[in-house]
Protein backbone atom coordinates (compact mmCIF):
# COMPACT_ATOMS: atom_id res chain seq x y z
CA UNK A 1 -13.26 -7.26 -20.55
CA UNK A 2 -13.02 -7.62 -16.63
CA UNK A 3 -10.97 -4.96 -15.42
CA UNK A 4 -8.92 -6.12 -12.73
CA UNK A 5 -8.18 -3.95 -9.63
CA UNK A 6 -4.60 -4.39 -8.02
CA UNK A 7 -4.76 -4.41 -4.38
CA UNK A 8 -1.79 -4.50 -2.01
CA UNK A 9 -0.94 -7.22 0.12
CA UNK A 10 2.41 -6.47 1.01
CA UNK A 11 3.38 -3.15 1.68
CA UNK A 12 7.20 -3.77 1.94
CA UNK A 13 8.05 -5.08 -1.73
CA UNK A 14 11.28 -4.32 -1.92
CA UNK A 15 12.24 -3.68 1.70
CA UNK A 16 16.15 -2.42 0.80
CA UNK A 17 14.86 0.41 -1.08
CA UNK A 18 11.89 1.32 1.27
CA UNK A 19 13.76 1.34 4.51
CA UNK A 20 15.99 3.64 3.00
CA UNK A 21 13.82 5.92 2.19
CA UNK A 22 11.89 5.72 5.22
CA UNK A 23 15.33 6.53 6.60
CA UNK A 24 15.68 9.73 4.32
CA UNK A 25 12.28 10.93 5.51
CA UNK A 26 13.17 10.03 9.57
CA UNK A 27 16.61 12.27 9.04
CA UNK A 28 15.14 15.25 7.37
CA UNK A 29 12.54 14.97 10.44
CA UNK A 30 14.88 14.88 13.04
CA UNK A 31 17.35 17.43 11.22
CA UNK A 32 14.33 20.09 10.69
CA UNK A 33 13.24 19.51 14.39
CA UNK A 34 16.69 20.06 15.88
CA UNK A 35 16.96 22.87 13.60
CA UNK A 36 13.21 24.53 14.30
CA UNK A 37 14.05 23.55 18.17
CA UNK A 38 17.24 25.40 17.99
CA UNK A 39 16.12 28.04 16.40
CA UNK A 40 13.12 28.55 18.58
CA UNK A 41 15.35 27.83 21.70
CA UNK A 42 17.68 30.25 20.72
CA UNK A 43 15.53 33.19 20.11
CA UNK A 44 12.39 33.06 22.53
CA UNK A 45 14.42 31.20 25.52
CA UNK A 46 17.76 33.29 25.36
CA UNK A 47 15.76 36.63 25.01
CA UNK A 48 12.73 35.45 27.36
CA UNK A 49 15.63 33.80 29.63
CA UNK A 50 17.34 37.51 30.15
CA UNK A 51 14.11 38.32 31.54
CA UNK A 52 12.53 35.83 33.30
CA UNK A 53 16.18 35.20 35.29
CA UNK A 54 15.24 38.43 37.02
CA UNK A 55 11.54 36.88 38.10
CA UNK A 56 12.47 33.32 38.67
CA UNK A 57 14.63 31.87 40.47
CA UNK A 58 17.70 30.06 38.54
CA UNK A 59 16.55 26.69 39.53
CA UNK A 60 13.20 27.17 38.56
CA UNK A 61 13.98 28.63 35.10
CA UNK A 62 16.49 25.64 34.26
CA UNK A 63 13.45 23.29 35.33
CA UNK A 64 11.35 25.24 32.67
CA UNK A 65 13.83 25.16 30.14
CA UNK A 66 14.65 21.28 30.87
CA UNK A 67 10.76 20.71 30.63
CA UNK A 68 9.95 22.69 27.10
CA UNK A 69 12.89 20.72 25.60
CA UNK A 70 11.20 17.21 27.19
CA UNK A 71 8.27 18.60 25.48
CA UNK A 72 9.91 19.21 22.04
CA UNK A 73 12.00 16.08 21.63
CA UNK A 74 8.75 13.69 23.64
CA UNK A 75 6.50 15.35 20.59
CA UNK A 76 9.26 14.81 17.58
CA UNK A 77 9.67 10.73 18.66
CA UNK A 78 6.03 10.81 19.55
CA UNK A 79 4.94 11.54 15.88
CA UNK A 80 7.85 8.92 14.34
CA UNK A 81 5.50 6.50 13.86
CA UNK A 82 3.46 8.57 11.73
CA UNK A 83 6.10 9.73 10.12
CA UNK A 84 7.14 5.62 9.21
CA UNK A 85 3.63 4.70 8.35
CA UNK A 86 3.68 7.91 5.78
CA UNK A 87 7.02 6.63 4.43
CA UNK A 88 6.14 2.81 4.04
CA UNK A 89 2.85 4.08 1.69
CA UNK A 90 4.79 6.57 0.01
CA UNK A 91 7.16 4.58 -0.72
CA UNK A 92 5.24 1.42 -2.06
CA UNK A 93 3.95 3.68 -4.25
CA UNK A 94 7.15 3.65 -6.01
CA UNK A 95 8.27 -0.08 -5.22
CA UNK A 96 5.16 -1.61 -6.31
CA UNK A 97 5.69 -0.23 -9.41
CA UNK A 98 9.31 -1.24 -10.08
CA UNK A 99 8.08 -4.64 -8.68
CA UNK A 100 5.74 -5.26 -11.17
CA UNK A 101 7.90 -3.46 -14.09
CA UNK A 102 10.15 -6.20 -12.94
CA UNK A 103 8.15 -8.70 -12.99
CA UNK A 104 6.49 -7.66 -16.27
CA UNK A 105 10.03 -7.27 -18.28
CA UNK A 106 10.41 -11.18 -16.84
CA UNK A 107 7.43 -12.17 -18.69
CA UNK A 108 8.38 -10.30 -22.02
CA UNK A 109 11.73 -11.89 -21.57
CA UNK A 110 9.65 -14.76 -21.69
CA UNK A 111 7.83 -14.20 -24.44
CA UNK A 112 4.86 -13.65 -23.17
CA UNK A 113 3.31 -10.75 -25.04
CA UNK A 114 -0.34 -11.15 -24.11
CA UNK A 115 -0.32 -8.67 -21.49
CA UNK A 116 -0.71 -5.28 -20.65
CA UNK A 117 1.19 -3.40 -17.48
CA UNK A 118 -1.10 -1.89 -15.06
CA UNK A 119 -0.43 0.03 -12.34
CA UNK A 120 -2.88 0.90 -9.17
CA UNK A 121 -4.60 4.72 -9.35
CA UNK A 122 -2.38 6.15 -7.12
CA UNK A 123 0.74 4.60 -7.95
CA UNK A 124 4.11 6.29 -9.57
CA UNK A 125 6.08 5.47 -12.65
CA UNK A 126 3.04 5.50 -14.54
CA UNK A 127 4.40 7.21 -18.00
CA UNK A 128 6.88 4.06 -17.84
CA UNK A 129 4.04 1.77 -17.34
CA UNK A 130 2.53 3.19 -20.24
CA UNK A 131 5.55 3.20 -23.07
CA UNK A 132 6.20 -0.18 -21.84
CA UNK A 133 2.71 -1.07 -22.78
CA UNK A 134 3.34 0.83 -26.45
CA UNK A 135 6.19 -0.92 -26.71
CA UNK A 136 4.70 -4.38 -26.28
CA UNK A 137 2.08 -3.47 -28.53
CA UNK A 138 4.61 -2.69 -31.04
CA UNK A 139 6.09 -5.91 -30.51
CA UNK A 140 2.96 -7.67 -31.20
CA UNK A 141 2.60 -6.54 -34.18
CA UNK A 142 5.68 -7.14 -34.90
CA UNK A 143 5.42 -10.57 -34.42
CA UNK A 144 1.99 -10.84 -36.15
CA UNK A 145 3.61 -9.04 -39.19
CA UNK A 146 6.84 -11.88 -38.81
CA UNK A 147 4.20 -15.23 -38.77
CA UNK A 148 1.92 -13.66 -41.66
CA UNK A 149 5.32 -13.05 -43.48
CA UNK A 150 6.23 -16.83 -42.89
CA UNK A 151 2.90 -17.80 -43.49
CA UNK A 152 2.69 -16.16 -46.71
CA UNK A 153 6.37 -17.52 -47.75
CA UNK A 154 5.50 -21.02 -46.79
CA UNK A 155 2.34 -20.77 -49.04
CA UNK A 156 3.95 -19.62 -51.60
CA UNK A 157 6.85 -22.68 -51.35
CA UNK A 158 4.27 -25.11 -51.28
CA UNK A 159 2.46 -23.68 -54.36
CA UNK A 160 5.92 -23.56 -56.57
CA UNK A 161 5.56 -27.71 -56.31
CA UNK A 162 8.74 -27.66 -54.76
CA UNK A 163 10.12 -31.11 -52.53
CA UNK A 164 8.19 -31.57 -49.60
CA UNK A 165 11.40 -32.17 -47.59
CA UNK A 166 12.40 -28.66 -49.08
CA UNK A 167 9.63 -27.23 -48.15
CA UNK A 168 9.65 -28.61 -44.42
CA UNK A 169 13.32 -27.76 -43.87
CA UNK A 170 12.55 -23.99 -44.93
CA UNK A 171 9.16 -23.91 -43.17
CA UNK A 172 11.79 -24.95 -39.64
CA UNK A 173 13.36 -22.33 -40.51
CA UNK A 174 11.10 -19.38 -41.11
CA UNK A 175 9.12 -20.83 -38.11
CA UNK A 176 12.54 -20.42 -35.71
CA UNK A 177 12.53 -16.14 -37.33
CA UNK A 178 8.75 -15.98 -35.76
């Protein structure tokens, strides 16, 4: 059997979901910059600034002050895009899956039973993949059990020497149960 390897193609599947929680990731960025900025403000520039106002001049500290925060908020928007890129891949990794659950429920609904789900390596939602998979294993046997049943009944009609029309109006029938 030819295993076959699911590459992506797409990396925003469901783009709702994903730009949201690229958004989640972008707000707990910004919100533990400001608060690591603030913090490190606070506590080296008030207590270095008590010092250093008797060294520098007032100007000149303000334009070192106004220059580290540059720095801090030119380095937090400077890495966003990393921070996007990491959230898009992350979060495929979740939306593929529920995109192909979805898809894969649509073909059982179908009754298309041939097929396993597979998810790529790296991919979440596996140990739903996988009782999905049970369960449409179960199902096919189920279904296997329901036509050998039939099967077996119709046989068995058709040995009695019963009416033929009988026997083709119950064998309708038992075929609509499979």
């Amino acid at each position: 059997m030819n295993k076959q390897k699911y590459k992506r193609k797409r990396y925003f599947i469901l783009a709702r979901f994903q730009i949201k929680y690229i958004a989640y990731i972008l707000f707990f960025l910004y919100v533990g910059a400001a608060v690591a900025g603030y913090t490190v403000y606070y506590t080296t520039w008030v207590t270095l600034g008590e010092k250093l106002a008797n060294v520098y001049p007032t100007g000149r500290l303000m334009q070192v002050f106004k220059s580290a925060n540059f720095v801090l908020f030119f380095r937090v928007f400077l890495i966003t895009p990393l921070f996007i890129l990491m959230g898009t891949i992350l979060s495929h990794r979740i939306a593929g899956p529920v995109y192909r659950i979805r898809k894969y429920i649509d073909s059982l609904i179908n009754g298309d039973l041939s097929q396993d789900l597979k998810l790529r390596k790296k991919d979440e939602l596996k140990e739903l993949a996988a009782k999905m998979t049970e369960l449409t294993k179960k199902l096919r046997e189920n279904k296997k059990n329901r036509e050998n049943i039939v099967s077996n009944v119709i046989k068995s009609l058709e040995s009695q020497k019963l009416d033929k029309k009988v026997i083709k109006d119950v064998s309708k029938k038992l075929e609509n149960i499979q």
